[in-house]
PDB file of N, CA and C in Angstrom:
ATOM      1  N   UNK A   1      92.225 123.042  86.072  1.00  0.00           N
ATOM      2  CA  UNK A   1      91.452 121.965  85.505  1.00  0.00           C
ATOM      3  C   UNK A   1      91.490 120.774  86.452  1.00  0.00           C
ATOM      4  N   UNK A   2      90.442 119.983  87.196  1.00  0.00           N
ATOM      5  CA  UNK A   2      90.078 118.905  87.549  1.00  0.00           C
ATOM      6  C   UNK A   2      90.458 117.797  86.877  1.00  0.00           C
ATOM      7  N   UNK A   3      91.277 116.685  88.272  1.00  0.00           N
ATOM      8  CA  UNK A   3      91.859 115.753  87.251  1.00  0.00           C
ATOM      9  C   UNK A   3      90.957 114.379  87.872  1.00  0.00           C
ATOM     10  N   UNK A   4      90.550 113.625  87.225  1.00  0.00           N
ATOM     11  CA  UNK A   4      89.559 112.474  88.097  1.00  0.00           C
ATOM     12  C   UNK A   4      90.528 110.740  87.866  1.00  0.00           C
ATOM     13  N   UNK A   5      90.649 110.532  88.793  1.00  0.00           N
ATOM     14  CA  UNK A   5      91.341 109.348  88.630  1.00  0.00           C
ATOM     15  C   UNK A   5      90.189 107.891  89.353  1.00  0.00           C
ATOM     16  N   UNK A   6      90.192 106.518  88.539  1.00  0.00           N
ATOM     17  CA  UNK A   6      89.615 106.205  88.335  1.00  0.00           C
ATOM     18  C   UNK A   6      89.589 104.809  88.993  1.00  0.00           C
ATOM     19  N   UNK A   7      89.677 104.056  90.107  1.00  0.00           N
ATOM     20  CA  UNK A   7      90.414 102.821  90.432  1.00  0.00           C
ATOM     21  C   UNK A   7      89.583 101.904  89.712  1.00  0.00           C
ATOM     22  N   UNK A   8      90.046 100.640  88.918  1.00  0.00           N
ATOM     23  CA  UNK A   8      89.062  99.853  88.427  1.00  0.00           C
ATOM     24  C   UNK A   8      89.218  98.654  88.853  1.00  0.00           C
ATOM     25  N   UNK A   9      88.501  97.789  89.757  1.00  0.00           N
ATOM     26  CA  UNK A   9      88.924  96.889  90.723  1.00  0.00           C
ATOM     27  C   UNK A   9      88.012  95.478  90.132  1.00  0.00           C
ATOM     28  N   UNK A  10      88.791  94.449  89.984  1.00  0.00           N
ATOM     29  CA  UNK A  10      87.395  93.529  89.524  1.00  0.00           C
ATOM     30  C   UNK A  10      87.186  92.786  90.683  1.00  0.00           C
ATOM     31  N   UNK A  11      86.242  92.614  91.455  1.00  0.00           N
ATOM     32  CA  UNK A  11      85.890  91.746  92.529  1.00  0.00           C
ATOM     33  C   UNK A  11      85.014  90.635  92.361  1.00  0.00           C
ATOM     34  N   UNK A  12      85.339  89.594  92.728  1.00  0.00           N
ATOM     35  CA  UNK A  12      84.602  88.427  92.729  1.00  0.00           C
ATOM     36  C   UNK A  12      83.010  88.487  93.874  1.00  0.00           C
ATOM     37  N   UNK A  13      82.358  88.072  92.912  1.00  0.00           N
ATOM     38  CA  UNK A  13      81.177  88.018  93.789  1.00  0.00           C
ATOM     39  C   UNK A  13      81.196  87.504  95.177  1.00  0.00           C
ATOM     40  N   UNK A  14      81.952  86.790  95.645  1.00  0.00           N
ATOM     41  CA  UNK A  14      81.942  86.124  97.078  1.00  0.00           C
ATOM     42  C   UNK A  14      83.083  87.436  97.693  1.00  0.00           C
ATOM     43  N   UNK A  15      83.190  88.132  97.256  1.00  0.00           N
ATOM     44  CA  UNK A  15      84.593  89.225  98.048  1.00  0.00           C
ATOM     45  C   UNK A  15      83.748  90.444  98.084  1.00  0.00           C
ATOM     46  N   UNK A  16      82.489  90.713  97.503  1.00  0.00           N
ATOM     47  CA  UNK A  16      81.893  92.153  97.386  1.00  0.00           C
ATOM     48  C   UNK A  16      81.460  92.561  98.362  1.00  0.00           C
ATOM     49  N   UNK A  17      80.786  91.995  99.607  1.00  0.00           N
ATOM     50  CA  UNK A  17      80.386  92.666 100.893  1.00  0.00           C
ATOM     51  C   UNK A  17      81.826  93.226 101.729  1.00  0.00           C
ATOM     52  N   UNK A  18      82.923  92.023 101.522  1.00  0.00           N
ATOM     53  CA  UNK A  18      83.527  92.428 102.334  1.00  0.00           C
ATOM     54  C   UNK A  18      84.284  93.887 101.926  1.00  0.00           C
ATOM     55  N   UNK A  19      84.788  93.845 100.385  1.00  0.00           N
ATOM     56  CA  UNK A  19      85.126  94.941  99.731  1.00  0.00           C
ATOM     57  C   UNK A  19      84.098  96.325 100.285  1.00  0.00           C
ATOM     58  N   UNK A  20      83.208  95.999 100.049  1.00  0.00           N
ATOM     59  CA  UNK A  20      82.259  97.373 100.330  1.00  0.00           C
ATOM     60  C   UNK A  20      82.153  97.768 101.939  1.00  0.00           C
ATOM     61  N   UNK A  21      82.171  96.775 102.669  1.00  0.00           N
ATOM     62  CA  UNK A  21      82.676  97.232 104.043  1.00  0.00           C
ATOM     63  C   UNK A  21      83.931  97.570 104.190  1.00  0.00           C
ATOM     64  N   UNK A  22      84.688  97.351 103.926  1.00  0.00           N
ATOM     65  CA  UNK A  22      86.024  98.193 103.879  1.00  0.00           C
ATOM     66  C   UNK A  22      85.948 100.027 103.664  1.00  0.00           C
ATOM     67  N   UNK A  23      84.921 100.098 102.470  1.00  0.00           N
ATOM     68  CA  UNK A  23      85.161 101.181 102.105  1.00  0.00           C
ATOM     69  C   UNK A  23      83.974 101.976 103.600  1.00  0.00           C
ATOM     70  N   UNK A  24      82.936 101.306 103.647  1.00  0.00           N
ATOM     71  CA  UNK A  24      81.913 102.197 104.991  1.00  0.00           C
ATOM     72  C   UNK A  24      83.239 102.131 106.167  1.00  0.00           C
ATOM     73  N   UNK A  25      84.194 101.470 106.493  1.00  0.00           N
ATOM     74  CA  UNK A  25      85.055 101.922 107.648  1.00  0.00           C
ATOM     75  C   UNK A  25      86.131 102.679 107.421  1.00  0.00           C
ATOM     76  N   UNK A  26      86.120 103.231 106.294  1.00  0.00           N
ATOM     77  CA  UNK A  26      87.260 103.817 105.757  1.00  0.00           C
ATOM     78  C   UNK A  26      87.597 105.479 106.907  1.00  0.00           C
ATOM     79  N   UNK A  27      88.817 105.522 106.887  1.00  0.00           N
ATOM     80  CA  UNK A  27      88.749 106.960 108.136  1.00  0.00           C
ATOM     81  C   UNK A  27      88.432 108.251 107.539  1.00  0.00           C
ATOM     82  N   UNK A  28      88.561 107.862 106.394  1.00  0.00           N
ATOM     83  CA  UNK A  28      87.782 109.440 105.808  1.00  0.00           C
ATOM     84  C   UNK A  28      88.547 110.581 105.846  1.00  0.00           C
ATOM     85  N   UNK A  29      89.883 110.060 105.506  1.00  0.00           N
ATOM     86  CA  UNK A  29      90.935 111.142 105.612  1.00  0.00           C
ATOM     87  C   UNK A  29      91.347 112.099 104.340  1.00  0.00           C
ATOM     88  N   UNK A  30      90.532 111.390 103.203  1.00  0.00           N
ATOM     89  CA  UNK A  30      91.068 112.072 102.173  1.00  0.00           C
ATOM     90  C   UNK A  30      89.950 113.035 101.618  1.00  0.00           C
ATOM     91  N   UNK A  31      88.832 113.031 102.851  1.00  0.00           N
ATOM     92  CA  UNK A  31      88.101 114.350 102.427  1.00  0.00           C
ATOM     93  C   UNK A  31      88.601 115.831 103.417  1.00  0.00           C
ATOM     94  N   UNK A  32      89.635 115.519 103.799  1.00  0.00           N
ATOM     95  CA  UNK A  32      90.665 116.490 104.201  1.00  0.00           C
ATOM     96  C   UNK A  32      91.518 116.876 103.845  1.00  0.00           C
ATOM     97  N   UNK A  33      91.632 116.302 102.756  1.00  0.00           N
ATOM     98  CA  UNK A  33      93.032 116.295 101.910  1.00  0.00           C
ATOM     99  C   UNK A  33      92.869 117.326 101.012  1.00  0.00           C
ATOM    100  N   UNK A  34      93.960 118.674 100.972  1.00  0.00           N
ATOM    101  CA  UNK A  34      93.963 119.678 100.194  1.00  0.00           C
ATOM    102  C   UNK A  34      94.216 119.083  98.692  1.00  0.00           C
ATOM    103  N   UNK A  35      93.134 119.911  97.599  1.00  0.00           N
ATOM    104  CA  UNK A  35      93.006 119.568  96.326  1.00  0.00           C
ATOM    105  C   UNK A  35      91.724 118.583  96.226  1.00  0.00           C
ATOM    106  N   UNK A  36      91.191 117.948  97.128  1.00  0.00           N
ATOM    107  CA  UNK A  36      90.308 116.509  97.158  1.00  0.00           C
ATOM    108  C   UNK A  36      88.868 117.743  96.884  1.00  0.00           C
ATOM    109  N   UNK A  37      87.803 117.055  96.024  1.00  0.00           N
ATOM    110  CA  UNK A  37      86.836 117.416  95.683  1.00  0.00           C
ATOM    111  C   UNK A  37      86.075 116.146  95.397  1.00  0.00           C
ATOM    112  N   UNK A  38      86.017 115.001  95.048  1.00  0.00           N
ATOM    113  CA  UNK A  38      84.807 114.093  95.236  1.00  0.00           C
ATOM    114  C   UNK A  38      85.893 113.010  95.155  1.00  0.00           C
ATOM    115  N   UNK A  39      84.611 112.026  95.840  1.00  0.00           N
ATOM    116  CA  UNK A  39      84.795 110.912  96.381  1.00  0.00           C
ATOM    117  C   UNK A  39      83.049 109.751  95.530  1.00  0.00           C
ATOM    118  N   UNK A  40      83.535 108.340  94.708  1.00  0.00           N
ATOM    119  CA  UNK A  40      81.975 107.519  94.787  1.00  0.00           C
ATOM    120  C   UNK A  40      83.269 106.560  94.848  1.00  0.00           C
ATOM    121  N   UNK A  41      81.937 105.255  94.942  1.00  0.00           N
ATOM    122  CA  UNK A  41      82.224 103.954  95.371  1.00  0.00           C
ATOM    123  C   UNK A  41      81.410 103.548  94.193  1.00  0.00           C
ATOM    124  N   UNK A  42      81.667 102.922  93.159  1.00  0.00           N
ATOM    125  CA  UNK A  42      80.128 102.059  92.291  1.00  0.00           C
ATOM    126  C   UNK A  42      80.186 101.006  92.160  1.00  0.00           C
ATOM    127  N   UNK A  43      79.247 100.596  92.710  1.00  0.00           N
ATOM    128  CA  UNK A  43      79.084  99.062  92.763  1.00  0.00           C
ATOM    129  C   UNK A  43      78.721  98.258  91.264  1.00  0.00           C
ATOM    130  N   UNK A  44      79.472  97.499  90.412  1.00  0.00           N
ATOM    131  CA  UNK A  44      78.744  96.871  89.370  1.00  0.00           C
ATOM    132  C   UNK A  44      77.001  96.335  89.131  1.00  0.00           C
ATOM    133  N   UNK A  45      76.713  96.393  88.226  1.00  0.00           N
ATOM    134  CA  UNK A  45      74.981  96.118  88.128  1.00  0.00           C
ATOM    135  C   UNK A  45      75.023  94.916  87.456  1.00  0.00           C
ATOM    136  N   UNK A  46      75.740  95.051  86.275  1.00  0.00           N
ATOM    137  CA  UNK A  46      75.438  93.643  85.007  1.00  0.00           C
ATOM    138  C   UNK A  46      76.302  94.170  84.146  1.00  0.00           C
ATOM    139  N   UNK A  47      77.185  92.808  83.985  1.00  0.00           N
ATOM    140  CA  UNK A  47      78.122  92.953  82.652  1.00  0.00           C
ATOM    141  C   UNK A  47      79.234  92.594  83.035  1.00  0.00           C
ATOM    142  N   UNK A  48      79.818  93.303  84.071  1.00  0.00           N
ATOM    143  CA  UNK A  48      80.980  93.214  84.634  1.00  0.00           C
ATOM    144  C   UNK A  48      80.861  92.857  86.435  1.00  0.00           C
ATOM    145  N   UNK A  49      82.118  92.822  86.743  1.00  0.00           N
ATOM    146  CA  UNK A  49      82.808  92.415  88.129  1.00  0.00           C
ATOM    147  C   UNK A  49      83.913  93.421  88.554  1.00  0.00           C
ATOM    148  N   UNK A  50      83.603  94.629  88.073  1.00  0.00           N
ATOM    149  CA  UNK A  50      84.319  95.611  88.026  1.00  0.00           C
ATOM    150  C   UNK A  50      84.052  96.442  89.226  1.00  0.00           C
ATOM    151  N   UNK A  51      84.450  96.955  90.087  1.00  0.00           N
ATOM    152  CA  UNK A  51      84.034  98.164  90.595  1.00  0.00           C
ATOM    153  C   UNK A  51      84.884  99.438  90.437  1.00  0.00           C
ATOM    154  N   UNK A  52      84.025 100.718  90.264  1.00  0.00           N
ATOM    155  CA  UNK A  52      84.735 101.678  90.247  1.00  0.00           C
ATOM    156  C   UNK A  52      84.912 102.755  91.408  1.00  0.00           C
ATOM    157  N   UNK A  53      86.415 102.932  91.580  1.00  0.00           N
ATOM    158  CA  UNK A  53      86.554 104.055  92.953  1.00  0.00           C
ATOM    159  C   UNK A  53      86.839 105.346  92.158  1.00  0.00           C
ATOM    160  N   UNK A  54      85.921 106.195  92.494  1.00  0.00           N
ATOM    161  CA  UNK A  54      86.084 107.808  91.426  1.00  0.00           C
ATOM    162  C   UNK A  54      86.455 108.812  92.291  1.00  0.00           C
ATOM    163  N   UNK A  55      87.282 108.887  92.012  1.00  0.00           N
ATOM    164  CA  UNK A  55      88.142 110.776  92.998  1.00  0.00           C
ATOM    165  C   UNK A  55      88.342 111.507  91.720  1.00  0.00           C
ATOM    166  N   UNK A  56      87.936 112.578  92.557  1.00  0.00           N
ATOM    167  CA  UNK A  56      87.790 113.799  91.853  1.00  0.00           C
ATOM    168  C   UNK A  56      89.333 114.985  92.475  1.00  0.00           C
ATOM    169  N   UNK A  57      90.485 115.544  91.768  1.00  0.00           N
ATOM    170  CA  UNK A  57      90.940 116.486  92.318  1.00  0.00           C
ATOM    171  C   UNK A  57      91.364 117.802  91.752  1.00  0.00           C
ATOM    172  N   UNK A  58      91.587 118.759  92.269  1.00  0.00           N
ATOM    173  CA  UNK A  58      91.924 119.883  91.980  1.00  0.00           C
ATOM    174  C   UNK A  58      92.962 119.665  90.439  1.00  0.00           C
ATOM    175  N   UNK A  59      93.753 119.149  90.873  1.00  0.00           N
ATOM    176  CA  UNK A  59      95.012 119.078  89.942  1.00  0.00           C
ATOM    177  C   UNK A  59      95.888 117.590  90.487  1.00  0.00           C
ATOM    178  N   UNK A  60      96.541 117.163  89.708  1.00  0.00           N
ATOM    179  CA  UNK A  60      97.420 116.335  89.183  1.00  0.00           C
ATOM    180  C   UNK A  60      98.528 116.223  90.704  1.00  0.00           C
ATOM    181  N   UNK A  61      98.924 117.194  90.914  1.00  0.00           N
ATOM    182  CA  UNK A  61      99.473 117.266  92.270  1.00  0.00           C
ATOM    183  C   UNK A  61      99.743 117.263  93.337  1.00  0.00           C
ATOM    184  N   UNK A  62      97.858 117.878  93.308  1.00  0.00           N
ATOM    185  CA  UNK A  62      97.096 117.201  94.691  1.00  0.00           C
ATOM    186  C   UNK A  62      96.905 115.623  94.871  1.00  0.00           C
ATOM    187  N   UNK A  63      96.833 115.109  93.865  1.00  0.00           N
ATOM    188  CA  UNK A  63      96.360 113.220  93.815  1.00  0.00           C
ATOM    189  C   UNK A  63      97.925 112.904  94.188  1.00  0.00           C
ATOM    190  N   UNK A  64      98.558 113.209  93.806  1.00  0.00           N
ATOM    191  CA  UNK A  64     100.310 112.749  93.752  1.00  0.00           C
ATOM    192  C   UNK A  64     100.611 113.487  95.920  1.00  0.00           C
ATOM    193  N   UNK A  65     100.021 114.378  96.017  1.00  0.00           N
ATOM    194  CA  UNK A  65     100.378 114.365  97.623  1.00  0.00           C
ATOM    195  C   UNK A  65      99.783 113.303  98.160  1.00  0.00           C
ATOM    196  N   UNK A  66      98.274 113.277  97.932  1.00  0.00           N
ATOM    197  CA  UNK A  66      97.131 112.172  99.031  1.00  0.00           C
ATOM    198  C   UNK A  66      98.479 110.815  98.649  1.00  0.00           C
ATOM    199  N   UNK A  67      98.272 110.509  97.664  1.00  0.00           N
ATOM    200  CA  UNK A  67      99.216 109.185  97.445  1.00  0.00           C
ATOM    201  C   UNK A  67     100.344 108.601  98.033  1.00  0.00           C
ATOM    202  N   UNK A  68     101.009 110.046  98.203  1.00  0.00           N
ATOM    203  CA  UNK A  68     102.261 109.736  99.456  1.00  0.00           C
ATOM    204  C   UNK A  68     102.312 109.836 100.567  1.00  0.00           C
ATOM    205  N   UNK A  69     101.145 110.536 101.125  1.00  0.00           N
ATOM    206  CA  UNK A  69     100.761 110.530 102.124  1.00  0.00           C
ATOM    207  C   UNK A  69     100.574 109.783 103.149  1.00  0.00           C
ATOM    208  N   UNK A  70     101.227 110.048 104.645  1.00  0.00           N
ATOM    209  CA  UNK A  70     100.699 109.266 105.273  1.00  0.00           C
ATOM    210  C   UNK A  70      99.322 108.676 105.265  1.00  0.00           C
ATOM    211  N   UNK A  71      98.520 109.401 105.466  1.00  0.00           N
ATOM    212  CA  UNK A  71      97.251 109.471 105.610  1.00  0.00           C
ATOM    213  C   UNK A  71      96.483 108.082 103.831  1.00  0.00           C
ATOM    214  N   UNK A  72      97.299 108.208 103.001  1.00  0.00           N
ATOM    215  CA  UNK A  72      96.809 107.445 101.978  1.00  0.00           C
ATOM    216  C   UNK A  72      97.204 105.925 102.297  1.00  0.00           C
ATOM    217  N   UNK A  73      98.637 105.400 102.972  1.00  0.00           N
ATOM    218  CA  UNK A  73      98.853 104.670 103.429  1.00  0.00           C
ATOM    219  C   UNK A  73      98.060 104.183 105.025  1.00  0.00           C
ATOM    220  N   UNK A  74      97.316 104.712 105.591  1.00  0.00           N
ATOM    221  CA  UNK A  74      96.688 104.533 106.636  1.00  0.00           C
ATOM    222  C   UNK A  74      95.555 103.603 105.935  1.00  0.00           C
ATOM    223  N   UNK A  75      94.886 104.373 104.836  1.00  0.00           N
ATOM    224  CA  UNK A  75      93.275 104.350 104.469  1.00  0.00           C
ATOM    225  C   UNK A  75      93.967 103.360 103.303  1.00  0.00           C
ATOM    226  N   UNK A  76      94.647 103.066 102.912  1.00  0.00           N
ATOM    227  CA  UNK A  76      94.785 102.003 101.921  1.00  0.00           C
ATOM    228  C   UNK A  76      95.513 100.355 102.767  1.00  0.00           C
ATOM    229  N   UNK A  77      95.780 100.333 104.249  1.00  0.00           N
ATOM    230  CA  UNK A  77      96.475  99.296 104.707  1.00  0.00           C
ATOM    231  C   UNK A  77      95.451  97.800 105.154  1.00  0.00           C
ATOM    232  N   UNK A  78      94.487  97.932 104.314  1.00  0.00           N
ATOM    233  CA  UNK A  78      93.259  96.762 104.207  1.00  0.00           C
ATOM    234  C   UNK A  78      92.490  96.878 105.186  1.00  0.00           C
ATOM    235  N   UNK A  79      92.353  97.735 105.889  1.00  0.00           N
ATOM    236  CA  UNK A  79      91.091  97.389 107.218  1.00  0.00           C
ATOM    237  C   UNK A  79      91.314  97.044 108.389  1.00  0.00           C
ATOM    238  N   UNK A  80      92.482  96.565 108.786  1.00  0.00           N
ATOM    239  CA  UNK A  80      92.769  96.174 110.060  1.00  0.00           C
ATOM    240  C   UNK A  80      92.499  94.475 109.940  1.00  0.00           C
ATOM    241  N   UNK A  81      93.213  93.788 110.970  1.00  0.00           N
ATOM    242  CA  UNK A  81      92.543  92.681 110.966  1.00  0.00           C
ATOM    243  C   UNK A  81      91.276  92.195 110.939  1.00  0.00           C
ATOM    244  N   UNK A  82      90.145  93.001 110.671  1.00  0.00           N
ATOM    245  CA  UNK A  82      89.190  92.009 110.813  1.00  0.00           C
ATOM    246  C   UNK A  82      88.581  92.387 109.532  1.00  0.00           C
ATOM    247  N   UNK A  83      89.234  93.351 108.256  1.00  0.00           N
ATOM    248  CA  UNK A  83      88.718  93.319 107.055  1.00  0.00           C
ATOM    249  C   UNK A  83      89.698  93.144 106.357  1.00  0.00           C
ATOM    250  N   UNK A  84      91.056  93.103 106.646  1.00  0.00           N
ATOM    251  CA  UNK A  84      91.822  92.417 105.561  1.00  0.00           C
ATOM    252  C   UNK A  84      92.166  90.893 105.105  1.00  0.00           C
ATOM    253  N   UNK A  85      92.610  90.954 103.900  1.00  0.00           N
ATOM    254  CA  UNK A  85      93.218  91.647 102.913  1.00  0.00           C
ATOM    255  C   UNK A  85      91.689  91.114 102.112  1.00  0.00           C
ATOM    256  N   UNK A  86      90.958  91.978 101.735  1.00  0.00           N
ATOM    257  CA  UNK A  86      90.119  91.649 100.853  1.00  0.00           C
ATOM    258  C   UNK A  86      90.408  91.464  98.901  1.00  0.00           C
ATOM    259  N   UNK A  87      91.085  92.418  98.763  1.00  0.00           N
ATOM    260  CA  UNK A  87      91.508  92.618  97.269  1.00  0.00           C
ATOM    261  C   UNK A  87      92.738  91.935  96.698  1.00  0.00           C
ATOM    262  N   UNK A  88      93.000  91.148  97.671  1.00  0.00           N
ATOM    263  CA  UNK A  88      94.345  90.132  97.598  1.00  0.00           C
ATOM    264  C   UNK A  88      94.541  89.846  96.118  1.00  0.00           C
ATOM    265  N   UNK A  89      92.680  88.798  95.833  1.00  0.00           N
ATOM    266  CA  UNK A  89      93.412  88.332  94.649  1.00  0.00           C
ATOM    267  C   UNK A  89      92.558  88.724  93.313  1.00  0.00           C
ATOM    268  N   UNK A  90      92.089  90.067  93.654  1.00  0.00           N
ATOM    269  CA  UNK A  90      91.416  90.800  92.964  1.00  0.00           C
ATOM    270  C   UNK A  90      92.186  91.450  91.756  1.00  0.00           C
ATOM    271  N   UNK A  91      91.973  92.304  90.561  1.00  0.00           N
ATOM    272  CA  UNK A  91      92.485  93.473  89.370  1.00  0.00           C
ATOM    273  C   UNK A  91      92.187  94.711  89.550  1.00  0.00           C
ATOM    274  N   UNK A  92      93.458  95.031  89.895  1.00  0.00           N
ATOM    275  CA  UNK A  92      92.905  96.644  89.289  1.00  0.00           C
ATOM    276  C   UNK A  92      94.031  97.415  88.552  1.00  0.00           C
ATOM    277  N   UNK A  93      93.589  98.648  88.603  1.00  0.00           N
ATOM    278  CA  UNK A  93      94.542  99.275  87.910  1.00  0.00           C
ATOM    279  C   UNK A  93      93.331 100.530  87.529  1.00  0.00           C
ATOM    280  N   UNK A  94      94.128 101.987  87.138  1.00  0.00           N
ATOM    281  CA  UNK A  94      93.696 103.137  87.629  1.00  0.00           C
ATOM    282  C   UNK A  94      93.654 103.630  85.869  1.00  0.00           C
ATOM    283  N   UNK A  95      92.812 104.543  85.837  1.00  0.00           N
ATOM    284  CA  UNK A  95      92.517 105.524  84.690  1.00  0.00           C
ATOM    285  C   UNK A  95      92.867 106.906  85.172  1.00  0.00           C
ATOM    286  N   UNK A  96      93.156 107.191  84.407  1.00  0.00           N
ATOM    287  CA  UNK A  96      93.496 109.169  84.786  1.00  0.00           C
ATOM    288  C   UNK A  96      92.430 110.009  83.671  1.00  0.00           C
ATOM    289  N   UNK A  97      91.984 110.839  83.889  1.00  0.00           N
ATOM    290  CA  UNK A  97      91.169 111.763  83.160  1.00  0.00           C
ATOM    291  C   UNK A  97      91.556 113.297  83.422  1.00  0.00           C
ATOM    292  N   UNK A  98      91.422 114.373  82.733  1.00  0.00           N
ATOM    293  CA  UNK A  98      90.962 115.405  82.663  1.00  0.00           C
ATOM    294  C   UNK A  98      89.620 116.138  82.880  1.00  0.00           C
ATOM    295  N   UNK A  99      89.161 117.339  83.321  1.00  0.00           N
ATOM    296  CA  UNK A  99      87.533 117.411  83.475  1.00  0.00           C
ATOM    297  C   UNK A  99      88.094 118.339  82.240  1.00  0.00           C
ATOM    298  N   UNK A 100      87.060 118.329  81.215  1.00  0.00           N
ATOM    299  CA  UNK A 100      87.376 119.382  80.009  1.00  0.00           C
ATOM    300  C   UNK A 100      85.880 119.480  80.131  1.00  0.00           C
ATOM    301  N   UNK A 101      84.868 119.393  80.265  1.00  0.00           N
ATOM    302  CA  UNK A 101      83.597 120.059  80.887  1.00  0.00           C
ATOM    303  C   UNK A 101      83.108 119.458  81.783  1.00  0.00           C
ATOM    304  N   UNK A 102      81.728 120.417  82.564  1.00  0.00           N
ATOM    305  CA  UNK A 102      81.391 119.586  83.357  1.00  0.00           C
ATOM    306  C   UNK A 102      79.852 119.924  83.778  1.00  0.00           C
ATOM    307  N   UNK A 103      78.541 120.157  84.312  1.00  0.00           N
ATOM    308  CA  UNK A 103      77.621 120.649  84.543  1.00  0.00           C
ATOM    309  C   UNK A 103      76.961 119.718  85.863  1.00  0.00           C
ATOM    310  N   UNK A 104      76.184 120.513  86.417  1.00  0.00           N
ATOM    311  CA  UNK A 104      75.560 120.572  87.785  1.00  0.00           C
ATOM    312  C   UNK A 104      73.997 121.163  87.746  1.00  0.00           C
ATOM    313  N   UNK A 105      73.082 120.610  88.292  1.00  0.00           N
ATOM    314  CA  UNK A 105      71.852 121.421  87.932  1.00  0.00           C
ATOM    315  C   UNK A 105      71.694 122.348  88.348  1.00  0.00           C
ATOM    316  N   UNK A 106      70.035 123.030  87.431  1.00  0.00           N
ATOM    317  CA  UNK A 106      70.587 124.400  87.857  1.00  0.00           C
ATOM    318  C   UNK A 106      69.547 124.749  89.028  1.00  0.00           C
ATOM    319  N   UNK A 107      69.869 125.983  89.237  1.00  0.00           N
ATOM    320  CA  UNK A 107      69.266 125.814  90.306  1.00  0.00           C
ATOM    321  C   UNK A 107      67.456 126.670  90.023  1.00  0.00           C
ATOM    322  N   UNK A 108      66.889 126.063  91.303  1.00  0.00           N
ATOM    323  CA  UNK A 108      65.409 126.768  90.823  1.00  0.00           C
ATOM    324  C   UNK A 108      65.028 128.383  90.890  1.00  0.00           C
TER     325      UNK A 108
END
């Protein structure tokens, strides 16, 4: 069973470009990462100042390796100097889910 974990980040409108460039330079290591199956970025529309980071993984175990991972500490150390620290004084905090169904279109 697919476990989807959920980052929920609130960003201030004057921090959102830089936030979202962070994520286009990101090294892209955790679509190498055994167990990893999706990856979004969603940008808020109206209502909120929220953004959501959605990973998708195999299992519970796989998210718990990427996490300790070198490689998670690389891609989580703000950007380097010239994009950090963007989320300094930002909220977040993570949701955990289960996939208990799921569908894909079909095909023609």
């Amino acid at each position: 069973m697919s476990v989807v974990k959920i980052n929920v980040v609130t960003m201030p409108e004057d921090k959102r470009a830089r936030f979202e460039e962070r994520f286009k330079g990101r090294a892209g290591a955790v679509e190498t990462t055994p167990g990893f199956e999706w990856f979004e970025l969603l940008r808020p529309v109206a209502g909120t100042e929220a953004y959501l980071v959605y990973t998708r993984w195999t299992s519970e175990e796989a998210y718990e390796a990427w996490q300790t991972s070198q490689d998670f500490d690389r891609a989580h150390d703000g950007g380097g100097d010239t994009l950090a620290p963007v989320a300094e004084r930002s909220q977040q905090h993570v949701w955990s889910y289960e996939v208990v169904e799921s569908a894909a279109p079909k095909g023609s």
